[in-house]
N, C-alpha and C. Protein backbone atom coordinates (compact mmCIF):
# COMPACT_ATOMS: atom_id res chain seq x y z
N UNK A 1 204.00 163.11 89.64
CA UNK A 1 203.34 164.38 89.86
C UNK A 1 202.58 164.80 88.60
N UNK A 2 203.08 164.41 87.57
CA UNK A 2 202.53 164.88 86.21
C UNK A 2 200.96 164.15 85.87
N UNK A 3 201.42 162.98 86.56
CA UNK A 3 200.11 161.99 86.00
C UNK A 3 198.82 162.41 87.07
N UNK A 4 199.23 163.22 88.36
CA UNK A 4 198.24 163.64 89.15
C UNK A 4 197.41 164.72 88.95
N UNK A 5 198.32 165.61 87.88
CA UNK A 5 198.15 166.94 87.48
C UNK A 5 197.03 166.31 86.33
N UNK A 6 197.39 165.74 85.37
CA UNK A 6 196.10 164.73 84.41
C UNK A 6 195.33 164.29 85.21
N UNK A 7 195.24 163.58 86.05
CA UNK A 7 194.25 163.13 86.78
C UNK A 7 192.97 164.20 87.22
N UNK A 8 193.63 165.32 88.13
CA UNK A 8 193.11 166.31 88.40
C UNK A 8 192.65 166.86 87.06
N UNK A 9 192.81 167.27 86.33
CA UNK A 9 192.43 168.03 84.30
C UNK A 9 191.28 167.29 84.20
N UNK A 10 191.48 165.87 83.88
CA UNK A 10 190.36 165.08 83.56
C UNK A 10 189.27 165.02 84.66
N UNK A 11 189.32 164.89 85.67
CA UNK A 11 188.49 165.04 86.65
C UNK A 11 187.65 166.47 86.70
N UNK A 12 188.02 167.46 86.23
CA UNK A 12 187.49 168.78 86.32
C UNK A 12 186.66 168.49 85.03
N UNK A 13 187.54 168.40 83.70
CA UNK A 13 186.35 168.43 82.17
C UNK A 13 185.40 167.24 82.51
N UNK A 14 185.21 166.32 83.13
CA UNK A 14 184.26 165.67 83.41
C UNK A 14 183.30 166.18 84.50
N UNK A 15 183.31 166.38 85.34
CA UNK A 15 182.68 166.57 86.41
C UNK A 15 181.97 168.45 86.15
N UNK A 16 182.79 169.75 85.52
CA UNK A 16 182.49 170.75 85.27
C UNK A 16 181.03 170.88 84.96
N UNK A 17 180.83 170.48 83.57
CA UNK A 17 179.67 170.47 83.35
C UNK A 17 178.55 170.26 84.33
N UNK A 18 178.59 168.74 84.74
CA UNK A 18 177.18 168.46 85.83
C UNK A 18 177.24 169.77 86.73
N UNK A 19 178.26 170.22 86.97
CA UNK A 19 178.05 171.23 88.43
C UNK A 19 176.85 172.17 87.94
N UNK A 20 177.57 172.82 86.38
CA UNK A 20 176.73 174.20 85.83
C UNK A 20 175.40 173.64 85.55
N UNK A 21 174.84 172.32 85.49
CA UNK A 21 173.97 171.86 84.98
C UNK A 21 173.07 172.23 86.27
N UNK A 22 173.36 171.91 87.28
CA UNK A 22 172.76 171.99 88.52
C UNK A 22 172.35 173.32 88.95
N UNK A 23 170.98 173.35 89.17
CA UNK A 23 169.88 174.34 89.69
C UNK A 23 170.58 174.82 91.00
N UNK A 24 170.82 176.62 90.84
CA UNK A 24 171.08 176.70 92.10
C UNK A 24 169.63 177.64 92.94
N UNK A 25 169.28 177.30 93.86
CA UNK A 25 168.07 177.65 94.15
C UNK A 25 167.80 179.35 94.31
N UNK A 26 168.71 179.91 94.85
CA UNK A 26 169.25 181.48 94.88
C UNK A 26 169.20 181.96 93.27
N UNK A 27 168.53 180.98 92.24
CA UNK A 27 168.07 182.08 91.18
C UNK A 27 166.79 181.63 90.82
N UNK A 28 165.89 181.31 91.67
CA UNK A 28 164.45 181.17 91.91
C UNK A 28 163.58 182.33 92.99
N UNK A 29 162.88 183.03 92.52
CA UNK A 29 162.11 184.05 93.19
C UNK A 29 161.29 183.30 94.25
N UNK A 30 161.75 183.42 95.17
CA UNK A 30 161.06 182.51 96.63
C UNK A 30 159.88 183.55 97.09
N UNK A 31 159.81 184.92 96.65
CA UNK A 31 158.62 185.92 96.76
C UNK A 31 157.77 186.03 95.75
N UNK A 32 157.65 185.14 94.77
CA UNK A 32 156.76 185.11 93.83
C UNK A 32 156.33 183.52 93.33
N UNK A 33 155.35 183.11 94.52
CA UNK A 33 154.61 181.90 94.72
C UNK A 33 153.91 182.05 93.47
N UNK A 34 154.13 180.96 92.69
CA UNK A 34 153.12 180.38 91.66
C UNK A 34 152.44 179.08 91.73
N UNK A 35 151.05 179.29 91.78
CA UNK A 35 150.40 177.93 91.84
C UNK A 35 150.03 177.78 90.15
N UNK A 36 150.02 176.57 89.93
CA UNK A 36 149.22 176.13 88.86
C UNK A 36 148.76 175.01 88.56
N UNK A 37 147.50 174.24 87.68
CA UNK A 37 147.36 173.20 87.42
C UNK A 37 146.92 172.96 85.97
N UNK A 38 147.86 171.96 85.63
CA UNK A 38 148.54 171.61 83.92
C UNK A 38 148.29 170.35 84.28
N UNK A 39 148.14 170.25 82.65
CA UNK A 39 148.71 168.63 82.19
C UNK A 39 150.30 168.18 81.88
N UNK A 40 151.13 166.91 82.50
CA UNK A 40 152.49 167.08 82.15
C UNK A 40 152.33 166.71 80.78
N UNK A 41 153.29 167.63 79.98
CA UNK A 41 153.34 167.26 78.98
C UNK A 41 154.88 166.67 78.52
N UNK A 42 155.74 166.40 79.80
CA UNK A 42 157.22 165.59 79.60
C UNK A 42 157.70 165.33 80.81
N UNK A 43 157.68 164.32 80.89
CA UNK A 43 158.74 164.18 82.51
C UNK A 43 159.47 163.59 82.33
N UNK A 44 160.82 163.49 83.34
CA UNK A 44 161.97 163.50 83.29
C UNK A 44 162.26 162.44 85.00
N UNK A 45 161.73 161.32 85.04
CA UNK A 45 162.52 161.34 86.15
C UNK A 45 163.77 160.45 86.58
N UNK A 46 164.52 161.44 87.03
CA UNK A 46 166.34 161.28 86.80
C UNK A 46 166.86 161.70 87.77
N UNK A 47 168.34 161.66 87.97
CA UNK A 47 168.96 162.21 89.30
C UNK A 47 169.66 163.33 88.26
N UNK A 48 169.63 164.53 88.81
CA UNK A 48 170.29 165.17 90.10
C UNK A 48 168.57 165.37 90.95
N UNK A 49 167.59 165.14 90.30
CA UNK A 49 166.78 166.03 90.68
C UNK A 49 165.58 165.43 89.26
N UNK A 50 164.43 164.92 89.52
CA UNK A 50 163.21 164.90 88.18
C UNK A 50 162.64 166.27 88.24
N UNK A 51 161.98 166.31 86.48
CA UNK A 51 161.62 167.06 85.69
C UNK A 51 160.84 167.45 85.25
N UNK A 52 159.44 168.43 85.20
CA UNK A 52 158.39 167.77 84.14
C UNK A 52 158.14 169.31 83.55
N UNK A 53 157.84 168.91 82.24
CA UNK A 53 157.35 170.59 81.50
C UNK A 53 156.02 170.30 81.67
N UNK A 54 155.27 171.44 81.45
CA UNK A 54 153.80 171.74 81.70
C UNK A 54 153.85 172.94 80.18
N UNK A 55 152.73 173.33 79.80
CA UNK A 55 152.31 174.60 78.75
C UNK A 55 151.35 175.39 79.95
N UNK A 56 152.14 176.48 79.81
CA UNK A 56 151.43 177.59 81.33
C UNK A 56 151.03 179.31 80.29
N UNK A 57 150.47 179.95 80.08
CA UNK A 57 150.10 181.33 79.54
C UNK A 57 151.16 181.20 78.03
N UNK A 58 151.14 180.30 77.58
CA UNK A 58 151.53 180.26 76.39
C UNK A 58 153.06 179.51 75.76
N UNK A 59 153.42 179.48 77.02
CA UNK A 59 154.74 178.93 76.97
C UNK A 59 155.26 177.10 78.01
N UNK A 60 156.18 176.64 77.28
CA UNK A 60 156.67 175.35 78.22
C UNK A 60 157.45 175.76 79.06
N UNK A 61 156.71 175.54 80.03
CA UNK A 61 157.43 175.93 81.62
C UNK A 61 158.11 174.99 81.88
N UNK A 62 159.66 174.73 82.21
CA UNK A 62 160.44 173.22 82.92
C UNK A 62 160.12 173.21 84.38
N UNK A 63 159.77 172.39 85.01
CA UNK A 63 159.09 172.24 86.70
C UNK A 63 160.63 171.40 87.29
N UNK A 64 161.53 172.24 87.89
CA UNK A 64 162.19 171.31 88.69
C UNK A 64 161.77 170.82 90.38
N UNK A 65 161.58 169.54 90.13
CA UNK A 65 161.16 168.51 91.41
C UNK A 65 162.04 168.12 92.51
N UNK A 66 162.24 167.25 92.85
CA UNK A 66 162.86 166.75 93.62
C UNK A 66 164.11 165.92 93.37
N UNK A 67 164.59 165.31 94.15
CA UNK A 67 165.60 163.62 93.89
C UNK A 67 164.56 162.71 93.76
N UNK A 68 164.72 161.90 93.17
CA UNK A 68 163.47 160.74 92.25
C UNK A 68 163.90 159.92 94.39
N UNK A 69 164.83 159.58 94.67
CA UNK A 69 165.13 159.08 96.17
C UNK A 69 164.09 159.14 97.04
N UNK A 70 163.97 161.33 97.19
CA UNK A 70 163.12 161.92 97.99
C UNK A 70 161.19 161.35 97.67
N UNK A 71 161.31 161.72 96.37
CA UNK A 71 160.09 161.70 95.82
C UNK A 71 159.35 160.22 96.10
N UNK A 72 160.37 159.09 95.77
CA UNK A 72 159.86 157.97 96.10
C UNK A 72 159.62 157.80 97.91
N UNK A 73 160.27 158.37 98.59
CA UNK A 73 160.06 158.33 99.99
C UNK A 73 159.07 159.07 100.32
N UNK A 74 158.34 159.60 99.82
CA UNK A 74 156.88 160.67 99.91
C UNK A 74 156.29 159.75 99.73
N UNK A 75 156.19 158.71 98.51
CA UNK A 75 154.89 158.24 98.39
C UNK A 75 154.87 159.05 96.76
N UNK A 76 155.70 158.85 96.01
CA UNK A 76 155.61 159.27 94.77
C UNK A 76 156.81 158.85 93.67
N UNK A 77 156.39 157.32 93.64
CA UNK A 77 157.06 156.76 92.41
C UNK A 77 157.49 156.80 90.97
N UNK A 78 158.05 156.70 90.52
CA UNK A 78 158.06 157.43 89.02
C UNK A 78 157.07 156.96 87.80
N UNK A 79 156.37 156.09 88.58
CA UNK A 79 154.93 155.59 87.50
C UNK A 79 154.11 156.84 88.35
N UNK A 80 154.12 157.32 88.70
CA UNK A 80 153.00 158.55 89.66
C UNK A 80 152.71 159.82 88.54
N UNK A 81 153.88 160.11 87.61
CA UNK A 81 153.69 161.11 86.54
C UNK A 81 153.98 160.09 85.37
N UNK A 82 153.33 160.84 84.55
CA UNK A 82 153.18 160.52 83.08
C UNK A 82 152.57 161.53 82.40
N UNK A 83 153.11 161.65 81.16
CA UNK A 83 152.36 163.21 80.61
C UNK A 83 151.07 162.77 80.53
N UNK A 84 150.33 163.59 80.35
CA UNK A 84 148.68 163.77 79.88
C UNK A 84 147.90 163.86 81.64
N UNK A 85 149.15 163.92 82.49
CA UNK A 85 148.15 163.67 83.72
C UNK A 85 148.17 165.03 84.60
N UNK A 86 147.15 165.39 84.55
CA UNK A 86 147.46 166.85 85.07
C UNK A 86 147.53 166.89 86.87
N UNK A 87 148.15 168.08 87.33
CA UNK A 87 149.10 167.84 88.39
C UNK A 87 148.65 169.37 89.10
N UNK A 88 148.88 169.65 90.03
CA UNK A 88 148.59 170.88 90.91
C UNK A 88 150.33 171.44 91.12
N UNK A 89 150.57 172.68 90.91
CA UNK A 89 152.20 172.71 91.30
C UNK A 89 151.82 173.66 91.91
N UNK A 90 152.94 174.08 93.26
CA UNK A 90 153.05 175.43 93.71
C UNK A 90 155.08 175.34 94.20
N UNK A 91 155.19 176.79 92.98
CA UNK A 91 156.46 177.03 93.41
C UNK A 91 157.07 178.17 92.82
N UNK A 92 158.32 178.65 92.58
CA UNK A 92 158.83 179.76 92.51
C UNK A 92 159.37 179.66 90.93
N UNK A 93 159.26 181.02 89.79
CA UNK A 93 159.71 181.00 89.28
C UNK A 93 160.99 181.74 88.94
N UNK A 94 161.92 181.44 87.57
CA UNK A 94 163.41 181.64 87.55
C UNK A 94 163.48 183.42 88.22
N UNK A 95 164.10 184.07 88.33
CA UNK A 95 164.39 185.63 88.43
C UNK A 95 164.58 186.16 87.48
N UNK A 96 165.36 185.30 86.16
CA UNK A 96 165.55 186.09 84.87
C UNK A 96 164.20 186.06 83.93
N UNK A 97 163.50 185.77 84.60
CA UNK A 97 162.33 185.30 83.58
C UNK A 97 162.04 184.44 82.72
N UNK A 98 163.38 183.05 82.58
CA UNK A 98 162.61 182.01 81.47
C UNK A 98 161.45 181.78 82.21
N UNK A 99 160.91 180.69 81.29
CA UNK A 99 159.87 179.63 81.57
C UNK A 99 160.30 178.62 82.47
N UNK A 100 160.33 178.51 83.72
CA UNK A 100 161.00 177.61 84.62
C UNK A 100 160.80 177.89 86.27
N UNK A 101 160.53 176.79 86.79
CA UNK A 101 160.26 177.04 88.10
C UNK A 101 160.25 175.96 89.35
N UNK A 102 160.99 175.99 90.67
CA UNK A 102 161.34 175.24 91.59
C UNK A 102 160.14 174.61 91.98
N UNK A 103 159.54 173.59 92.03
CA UNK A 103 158.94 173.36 92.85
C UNK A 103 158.79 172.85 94.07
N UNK A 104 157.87 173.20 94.95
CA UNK A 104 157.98 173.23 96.32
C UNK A 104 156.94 172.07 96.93
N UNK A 105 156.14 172.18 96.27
CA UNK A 105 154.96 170.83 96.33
C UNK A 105 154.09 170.92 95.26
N UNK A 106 154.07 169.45 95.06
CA UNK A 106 152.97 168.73 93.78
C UNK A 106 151.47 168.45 94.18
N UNK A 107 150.47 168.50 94.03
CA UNK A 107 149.59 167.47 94.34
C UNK A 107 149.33 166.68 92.90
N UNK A 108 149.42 164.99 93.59
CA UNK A 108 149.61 163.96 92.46
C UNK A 108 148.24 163.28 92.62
N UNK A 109 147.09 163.24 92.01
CA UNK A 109 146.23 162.13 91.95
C UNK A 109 145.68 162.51 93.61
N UNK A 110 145.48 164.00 93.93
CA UNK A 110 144.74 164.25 95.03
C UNK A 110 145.70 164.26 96.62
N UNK A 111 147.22 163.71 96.47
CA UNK A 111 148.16 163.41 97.14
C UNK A 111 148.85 164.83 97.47
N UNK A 112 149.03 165.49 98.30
CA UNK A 112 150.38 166.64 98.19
C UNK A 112 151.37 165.87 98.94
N UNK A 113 152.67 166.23 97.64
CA UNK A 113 153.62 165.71 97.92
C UNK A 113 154.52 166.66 98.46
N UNK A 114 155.17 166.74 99.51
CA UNK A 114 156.47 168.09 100.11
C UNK A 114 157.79 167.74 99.35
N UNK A 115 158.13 168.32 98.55
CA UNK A 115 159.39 168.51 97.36
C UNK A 115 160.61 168.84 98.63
N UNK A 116 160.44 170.09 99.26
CA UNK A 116 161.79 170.45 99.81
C UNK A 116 161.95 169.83 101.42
């Protein structure tokens, strides 16, 4: 019983983190559509979900995307971004006001891609 009780401990300090790491969409303003078009200037593409910052009214905005899974099943491989390539976004930003925002669709190289 003791070694289950460790089991369970270790299983929580490992796994805790990723949870908080994870975007919950209920703190994205779904009434305040932002379009924009940037150059990426970092992408990220990774699981839980790829990444890319953009420089938007003065600041680095983080763009959360999709599952790299999803994205590749659109028709959007992870050679598709690369910084310096500028990109069309439309999506919602945080509620608290960082620099950060869900996105809902990309257009890549003239392509719109559907994120959700």
């Amino acid at each position: 019983m003791q070694t289950v009780k460790w089991l369970l401990a270790a299983a929580f300090v490992v796994t805790a983190p990723l949870a908080h790491a994870h975007h919950g969409w209920s703190s994205y303003d779904a009434e305040k559509v932002m379009r924009v078009e940037a150059p990426l200037q970092e992408v990220r593409y990774r699981n839980p979900h790829a990444e890319v910052a953009i420089d938007y009214e003065g600041r680095r905005w983080q763009v959360i995307l999709a599952p790299t899974r999803r994205m590749e099943s659109r028709g959007l491989p992870e050679g598709g971004l690369q910084p310096g390539k500028t990109i069309e976004i439309e999506g919602y930003p945080k509620r608290d006001g960082s620099p950060e925002m869900r996105a809902e669709r990309i257009t890549v190289d003239g392509k719109v891609i559907e994120l959700r």
